[in-house]
Protein backbone atom coordinates (compact mmCIF):
# COMPACT_ATOMS: atom_id res chain seq x y z
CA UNK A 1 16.30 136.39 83.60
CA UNK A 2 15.67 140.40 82.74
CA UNK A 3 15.34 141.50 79.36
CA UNK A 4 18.65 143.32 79.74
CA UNK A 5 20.21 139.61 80.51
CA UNK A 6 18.29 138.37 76.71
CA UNK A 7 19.24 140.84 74.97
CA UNK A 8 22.61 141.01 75.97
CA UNK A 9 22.53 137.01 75.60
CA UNK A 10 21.33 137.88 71.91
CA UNK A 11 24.16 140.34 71.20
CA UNK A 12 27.00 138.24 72.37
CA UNK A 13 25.22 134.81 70.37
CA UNK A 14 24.99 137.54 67.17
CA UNK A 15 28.79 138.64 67.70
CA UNK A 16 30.37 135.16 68.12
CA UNK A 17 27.68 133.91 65.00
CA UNK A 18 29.79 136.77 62.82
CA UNK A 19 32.78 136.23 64.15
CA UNK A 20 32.50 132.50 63.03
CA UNK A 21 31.22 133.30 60.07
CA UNK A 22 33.80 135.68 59.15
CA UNK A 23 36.40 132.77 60.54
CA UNK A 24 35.07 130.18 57.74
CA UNK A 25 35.49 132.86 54.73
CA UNK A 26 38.66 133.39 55.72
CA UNK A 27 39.68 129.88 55.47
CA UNK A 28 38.03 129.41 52.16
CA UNK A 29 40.06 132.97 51.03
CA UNK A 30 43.08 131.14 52.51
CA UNK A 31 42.28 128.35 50.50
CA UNK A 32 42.08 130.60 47.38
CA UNK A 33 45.64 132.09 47.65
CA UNK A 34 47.07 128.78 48.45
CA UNK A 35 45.50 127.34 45.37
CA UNK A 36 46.96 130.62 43.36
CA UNK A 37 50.02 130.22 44.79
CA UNK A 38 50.02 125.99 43.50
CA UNK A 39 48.80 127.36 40.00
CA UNK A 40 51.64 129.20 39.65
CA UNK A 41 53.95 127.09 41.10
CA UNK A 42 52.68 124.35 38.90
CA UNK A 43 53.68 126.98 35.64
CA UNK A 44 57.39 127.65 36.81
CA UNK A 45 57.04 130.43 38.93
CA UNK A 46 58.59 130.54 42.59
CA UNK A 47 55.90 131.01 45.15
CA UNK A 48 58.61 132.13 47.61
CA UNK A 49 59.66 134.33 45.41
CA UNK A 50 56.10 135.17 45.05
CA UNK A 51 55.08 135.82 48.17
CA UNK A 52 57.68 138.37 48.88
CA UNK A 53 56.94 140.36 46.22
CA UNK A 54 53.44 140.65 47.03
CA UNK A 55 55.04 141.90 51.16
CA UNK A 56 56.98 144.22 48.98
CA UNK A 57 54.06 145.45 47.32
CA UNK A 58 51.94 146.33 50.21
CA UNK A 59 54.81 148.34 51.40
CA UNK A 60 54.75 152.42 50.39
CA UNK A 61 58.11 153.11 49.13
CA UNK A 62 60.12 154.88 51.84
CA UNK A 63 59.49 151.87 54.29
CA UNK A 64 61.20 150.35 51.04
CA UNK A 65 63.42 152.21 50.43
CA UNK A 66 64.47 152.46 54.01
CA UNK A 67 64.50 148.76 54.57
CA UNK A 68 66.47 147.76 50.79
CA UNK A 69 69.17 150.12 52.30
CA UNK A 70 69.36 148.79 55.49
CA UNK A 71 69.36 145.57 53.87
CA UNK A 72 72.64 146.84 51.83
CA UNK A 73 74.19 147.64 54.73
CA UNK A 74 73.78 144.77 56.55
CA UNK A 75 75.34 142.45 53.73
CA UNK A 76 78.07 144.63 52.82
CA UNK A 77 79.24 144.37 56.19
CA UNK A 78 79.01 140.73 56.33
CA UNK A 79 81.30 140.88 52.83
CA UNK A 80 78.06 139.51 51.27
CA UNK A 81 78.10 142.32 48.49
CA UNK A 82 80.77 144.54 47.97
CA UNK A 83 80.75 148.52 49.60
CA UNK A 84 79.44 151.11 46.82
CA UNK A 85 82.71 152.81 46.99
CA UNK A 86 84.41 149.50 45.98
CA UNK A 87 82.75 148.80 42.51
């Protein structure tokens, strides 16, 4: 085998030794939240509730914005809320 053929054997054995690396930290960070999210379950908080505040969060506030009225909309015509013109 060429020396091209190792090396290129060494970079894709490096790559895939990161890449499962990187795969085990994320588990144990997975781990982490899911043991945050038990905490606070286990101290009366929702971790539904939780969890979509924290997708809310990451948002930037037009996307919000855009979505919460959207969101209105879509109730309001399912008679889920009433229209703003009807309060």
């Amino acid at each position: 085998m060429s020396d091209a053929h190792g090396v290129a054997r060494d970079q894709l054995r490096s790559y895939i030794e990161r890449i499962e690396r990187l795969e085990e930290e994320k588990k144990t960070i997975a781990d982490d939240i899911k043991d945050v999210y038990g905490e606070a379950k286990g101290t009366g908080f929702d971790a539904k509730i939780l969890r979509k505040v924290i997708s809310i969060r990451k948002q930037d506030h037009d996307e919000r914005m855009e979505q919460e009225a959207i969101l209105d909309t879509y109730l309001q015509a399912l008679g889920m809320v009433p229209a703003a013109d009807e309060e």
